[in-house]
Structures are given as C-alpha cells and as structure tokens.
N, C-alpha and C. Protein backbone atom coordinates (compact mmCIF):
# COMPACT_ATOMS: atom_id res chain seq x y z
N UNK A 1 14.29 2.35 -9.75
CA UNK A 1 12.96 1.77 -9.90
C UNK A 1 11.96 2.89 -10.17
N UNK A 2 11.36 2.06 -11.09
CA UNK A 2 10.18 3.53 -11.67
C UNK A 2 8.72 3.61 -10.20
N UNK A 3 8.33 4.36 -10.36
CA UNK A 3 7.23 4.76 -9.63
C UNK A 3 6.00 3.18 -9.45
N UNK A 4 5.94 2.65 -11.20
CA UNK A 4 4.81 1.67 -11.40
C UNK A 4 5.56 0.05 -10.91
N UNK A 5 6.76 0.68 -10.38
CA UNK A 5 7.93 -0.95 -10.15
C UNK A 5 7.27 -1.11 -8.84
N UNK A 6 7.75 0.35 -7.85
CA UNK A 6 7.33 0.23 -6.26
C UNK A 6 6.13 -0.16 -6.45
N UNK A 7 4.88 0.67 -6.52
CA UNK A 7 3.58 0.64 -6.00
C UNK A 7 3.40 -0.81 -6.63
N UNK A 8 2.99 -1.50 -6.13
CA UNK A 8 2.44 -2.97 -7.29
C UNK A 8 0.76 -2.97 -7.22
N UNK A 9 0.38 -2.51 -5.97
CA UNK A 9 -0.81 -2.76 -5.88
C UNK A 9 -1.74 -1.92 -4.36
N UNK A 10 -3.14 -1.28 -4.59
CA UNK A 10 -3.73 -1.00 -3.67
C UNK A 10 -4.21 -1.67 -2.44
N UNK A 11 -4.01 -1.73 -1.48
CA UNK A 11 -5.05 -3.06 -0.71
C UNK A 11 -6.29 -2.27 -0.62
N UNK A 12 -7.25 -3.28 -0.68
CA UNK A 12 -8.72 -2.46 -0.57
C UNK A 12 -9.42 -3.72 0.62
N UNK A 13 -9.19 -3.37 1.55
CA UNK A 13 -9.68 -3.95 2.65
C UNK A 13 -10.78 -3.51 3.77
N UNK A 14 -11.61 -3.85 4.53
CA UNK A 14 -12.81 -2.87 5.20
C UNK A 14 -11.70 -2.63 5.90
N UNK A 15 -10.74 -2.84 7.20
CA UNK A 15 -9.68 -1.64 7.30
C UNK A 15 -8.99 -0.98 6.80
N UNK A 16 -8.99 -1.11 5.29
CA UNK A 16 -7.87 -0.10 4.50
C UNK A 16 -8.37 0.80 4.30
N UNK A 17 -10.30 1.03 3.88
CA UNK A 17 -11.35 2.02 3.82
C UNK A 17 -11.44 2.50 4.60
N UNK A 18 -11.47 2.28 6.34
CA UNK A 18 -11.31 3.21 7.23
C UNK A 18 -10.86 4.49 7.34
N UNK A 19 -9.54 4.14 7.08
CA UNK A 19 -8.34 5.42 6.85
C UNK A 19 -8.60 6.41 5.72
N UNK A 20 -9.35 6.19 4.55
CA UNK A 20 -9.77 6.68 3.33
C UNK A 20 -9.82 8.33 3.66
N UNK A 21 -10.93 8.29 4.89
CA UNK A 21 -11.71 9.77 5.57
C UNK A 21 -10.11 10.51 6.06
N UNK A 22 -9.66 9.75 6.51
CA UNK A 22 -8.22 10.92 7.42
C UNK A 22 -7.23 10.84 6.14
N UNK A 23 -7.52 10.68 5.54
CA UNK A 23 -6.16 10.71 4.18
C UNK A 23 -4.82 9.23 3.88
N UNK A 24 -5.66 8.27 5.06
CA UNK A 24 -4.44 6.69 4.98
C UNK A 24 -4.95 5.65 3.83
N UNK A 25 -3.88 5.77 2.98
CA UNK A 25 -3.80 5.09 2.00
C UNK A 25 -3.02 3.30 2.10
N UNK A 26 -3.85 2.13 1.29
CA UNK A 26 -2.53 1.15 1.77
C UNK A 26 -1.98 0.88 0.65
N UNK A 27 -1.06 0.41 0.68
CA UNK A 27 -0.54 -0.32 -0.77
C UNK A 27 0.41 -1.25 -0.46
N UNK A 28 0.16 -2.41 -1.73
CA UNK A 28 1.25 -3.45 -1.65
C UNK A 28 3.01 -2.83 -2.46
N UNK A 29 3.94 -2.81 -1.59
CA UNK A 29 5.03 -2.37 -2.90
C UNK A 29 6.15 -3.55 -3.06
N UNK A 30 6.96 -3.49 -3.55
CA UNK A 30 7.82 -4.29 -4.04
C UNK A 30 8.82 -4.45 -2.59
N UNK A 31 9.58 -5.14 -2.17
CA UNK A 31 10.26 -5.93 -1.59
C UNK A 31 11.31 -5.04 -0.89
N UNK A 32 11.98 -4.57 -1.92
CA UNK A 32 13.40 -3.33 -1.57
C UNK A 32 13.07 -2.42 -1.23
N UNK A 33 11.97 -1.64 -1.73
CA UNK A 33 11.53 -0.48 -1.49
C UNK A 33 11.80 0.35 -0.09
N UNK A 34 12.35 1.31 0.13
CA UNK A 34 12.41 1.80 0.67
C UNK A 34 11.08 2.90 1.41
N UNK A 35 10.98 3.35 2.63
CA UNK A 35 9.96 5.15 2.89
C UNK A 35 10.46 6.07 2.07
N UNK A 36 11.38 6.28 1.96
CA UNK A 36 11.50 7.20 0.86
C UNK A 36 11.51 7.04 -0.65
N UNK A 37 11.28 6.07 -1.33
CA UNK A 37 11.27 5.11 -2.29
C UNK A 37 9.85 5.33 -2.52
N UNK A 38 9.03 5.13 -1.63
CA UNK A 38 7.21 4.65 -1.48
C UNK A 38 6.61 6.28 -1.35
N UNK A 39 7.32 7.32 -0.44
CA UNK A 39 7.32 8.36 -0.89
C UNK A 39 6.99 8.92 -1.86
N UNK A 40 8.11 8.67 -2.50
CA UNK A 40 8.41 9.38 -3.84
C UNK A 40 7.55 8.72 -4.97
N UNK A 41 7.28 7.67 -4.77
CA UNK A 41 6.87 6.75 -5.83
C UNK A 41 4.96 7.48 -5.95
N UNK A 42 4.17 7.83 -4.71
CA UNK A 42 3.06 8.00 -4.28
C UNK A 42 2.94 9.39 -4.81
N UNK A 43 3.62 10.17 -3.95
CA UNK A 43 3.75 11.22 -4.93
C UNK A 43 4.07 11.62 -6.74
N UNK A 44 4.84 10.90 -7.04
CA UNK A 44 5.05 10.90 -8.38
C UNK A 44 3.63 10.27 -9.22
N UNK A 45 3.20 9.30 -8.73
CA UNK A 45 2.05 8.76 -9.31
C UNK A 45 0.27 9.08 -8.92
N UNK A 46 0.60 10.01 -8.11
CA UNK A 46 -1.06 10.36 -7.66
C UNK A 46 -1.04 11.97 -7.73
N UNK A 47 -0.07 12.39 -7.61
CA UNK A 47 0.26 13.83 -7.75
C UNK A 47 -0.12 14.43 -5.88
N UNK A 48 0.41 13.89 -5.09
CA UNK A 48 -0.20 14.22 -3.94
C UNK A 48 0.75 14.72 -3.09
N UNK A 49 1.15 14.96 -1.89
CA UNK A 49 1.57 15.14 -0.93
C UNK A 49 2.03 14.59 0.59
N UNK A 50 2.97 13.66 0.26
CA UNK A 50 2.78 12.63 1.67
C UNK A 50 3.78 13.28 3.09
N UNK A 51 2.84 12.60 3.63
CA UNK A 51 3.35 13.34 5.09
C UNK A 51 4.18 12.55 6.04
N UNK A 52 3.20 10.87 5.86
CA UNK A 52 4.39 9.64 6.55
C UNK A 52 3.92 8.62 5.65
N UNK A 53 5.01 7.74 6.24
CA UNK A 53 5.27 6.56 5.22
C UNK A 53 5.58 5.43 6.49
N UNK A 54 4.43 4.31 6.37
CA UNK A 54 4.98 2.96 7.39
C UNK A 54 4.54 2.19 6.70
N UNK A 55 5.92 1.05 7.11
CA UNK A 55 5.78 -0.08 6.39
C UNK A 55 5.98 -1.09 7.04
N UNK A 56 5.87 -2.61 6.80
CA UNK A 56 5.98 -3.88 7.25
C UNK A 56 5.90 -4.82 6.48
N UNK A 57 6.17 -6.12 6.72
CA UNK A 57 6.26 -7.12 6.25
C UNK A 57 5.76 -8.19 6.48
N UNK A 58 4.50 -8.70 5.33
CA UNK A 58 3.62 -9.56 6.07
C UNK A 58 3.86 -11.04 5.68
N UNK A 59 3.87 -11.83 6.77
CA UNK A 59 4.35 -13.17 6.31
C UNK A 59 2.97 -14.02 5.52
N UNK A 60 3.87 -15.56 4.91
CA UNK A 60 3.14 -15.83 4.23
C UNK A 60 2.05 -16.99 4.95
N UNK A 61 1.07 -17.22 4.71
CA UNK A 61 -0.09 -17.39 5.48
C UNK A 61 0.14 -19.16 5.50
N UNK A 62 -0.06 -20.59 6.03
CA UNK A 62 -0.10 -21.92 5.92
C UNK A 62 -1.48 -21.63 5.74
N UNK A 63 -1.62 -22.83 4.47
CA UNK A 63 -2.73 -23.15 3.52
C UNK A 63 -2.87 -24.72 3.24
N UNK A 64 -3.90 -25.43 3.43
CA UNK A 64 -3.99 -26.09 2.98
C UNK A 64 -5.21 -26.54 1.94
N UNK A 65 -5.01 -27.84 1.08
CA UNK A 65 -5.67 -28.69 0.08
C UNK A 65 -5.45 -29.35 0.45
N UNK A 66 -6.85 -30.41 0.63
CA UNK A 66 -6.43 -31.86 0.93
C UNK A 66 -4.88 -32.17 2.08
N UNK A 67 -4.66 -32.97 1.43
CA UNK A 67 -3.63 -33.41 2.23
C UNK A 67 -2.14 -32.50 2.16
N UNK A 68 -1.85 -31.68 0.82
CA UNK A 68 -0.83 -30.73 0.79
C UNK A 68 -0.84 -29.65 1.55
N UNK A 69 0.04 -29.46 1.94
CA UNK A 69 -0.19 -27.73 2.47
C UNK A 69 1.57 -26.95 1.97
N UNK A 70 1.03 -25.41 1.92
CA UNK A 70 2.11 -24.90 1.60
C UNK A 70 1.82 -23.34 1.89
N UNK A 71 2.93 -22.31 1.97
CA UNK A 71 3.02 -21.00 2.21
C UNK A 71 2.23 -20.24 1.39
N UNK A 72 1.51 -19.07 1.45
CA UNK A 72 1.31 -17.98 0.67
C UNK A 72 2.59 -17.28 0.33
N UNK A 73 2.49 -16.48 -0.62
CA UNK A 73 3.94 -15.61 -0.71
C UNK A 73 3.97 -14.55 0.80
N UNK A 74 5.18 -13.96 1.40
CA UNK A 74 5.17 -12.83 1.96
C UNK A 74 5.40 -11.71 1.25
N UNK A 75 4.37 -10.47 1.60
CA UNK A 75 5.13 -9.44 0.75
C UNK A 75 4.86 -8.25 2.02
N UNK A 76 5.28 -7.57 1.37
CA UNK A 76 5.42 -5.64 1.86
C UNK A 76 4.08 -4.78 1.77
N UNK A 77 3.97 -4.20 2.75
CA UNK A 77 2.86 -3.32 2.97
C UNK A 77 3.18 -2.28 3.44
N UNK A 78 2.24 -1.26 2.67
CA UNK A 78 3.09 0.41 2.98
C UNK A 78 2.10 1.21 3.38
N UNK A 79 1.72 1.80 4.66
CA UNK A 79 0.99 2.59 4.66
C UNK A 79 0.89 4.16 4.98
N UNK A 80 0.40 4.95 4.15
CA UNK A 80 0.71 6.31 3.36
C UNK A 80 -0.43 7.35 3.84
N UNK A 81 0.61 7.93 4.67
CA UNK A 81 -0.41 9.10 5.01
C UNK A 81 0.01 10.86 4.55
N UNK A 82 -1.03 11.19 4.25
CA UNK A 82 -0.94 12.58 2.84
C UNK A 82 -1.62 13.65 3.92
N UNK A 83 -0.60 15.09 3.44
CA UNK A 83 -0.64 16.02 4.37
C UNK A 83 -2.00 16.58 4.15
N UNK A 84 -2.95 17.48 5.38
CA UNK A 84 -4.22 17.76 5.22
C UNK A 84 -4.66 18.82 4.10
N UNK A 85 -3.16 19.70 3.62
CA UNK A 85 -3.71 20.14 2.42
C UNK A 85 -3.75 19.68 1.11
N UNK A 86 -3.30 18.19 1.17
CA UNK A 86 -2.63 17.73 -0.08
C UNK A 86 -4.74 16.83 -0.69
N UNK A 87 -4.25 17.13 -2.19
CA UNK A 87 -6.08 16.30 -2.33
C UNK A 87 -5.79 15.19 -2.17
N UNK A 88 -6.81 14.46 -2.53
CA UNK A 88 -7.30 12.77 -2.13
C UNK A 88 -6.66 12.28 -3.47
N UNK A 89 -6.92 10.71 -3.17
CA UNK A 89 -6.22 9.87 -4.22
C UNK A 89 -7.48 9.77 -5.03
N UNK A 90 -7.79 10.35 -6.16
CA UNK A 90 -8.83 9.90 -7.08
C UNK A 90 -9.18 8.38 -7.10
N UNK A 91 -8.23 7.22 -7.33
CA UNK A 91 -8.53 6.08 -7.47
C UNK A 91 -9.45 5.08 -6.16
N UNK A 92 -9.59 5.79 -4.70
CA UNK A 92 -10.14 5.31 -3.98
C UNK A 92 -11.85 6.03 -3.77
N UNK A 93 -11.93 7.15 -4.57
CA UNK A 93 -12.76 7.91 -4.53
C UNK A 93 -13.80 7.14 -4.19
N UNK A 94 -14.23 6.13 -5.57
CA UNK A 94 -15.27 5.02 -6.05
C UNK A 94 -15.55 4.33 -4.91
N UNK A 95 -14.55 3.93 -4.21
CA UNK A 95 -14.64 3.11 -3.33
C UNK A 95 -16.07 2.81 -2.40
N UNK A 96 -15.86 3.76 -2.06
CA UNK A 96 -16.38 4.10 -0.39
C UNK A 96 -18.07 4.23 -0.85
C-alpha cells in the first residue's frame, strides 16, 4: 500500500488542534493498516519524523431519519506523534 492508500484523511477536530502545539497529529487511515504501516506512510508523505504511533477503532455511530435508522461506517484512527526535533506538518499550519 502506497503512502496516499494508508493516510485517507486528516481529522481536524477542536481536540485534534489541541495536540497541534506538542507535535500530535490525527488521521483517518485505511482499515489494515498497520503502526508501522502509518509510520512509514507519515513519514514518507510529510517528510517528518515520528516518534509514536496509536491507533483505534471507532465504531459506527446509530442515526436516525424519520422513522429509519441505520449505522455510520466504522473506521480507524491513528494518532501520530513526531519527535521534538522533527518540523511540523505544513498542512495543519493554517489551521490554528
């Protein structure tokens, strides 16, 4: 799996901005993915330096309309922390 397979997506959440200042990054990744997978993938694509890698699995949320109701998808959440000499992720820069 290429680097752009794992990462699928940033979470940008008022707790995901928290972490921004100490170097914790979140991201949504693909399913299989492995810490060392999400690793490698972070590094390869931000040019950075990671130090740990935690992950989990978030279930899918009950929703309803009217009278239907049904699941959100569950997916994977990875959260990425980059060593104190390594730089910042340019893409969250804007953020904050």
């Amino acid at each position: 799996m290429t680097a752009h397979e794992i990462i699928i997506r940033p979470i940008i959440t008022e707790k995901a901005m928290q972490g921004i200042g100490n170097k914790v990054y979140t991201f949504q990744v693909a399913d299989k993915a492995t810490k060392i997978d999400v690793k490698r993938a972070v590094e390869e694509a931000f040019g950075v330096k990671v130090s740990k890698v935690n992950t989990l699995h978030v279930r899918g949320h009950l929703r309803r309309q009217g009278r239907t109701e049904g699941y959100t998808a569950s997916w994977k959440k990875a959260v990425v922390t980059l060593t104190q000499d390594s730089k910042t992720i340019e893409f969250f820069e804007g953020m904050m």
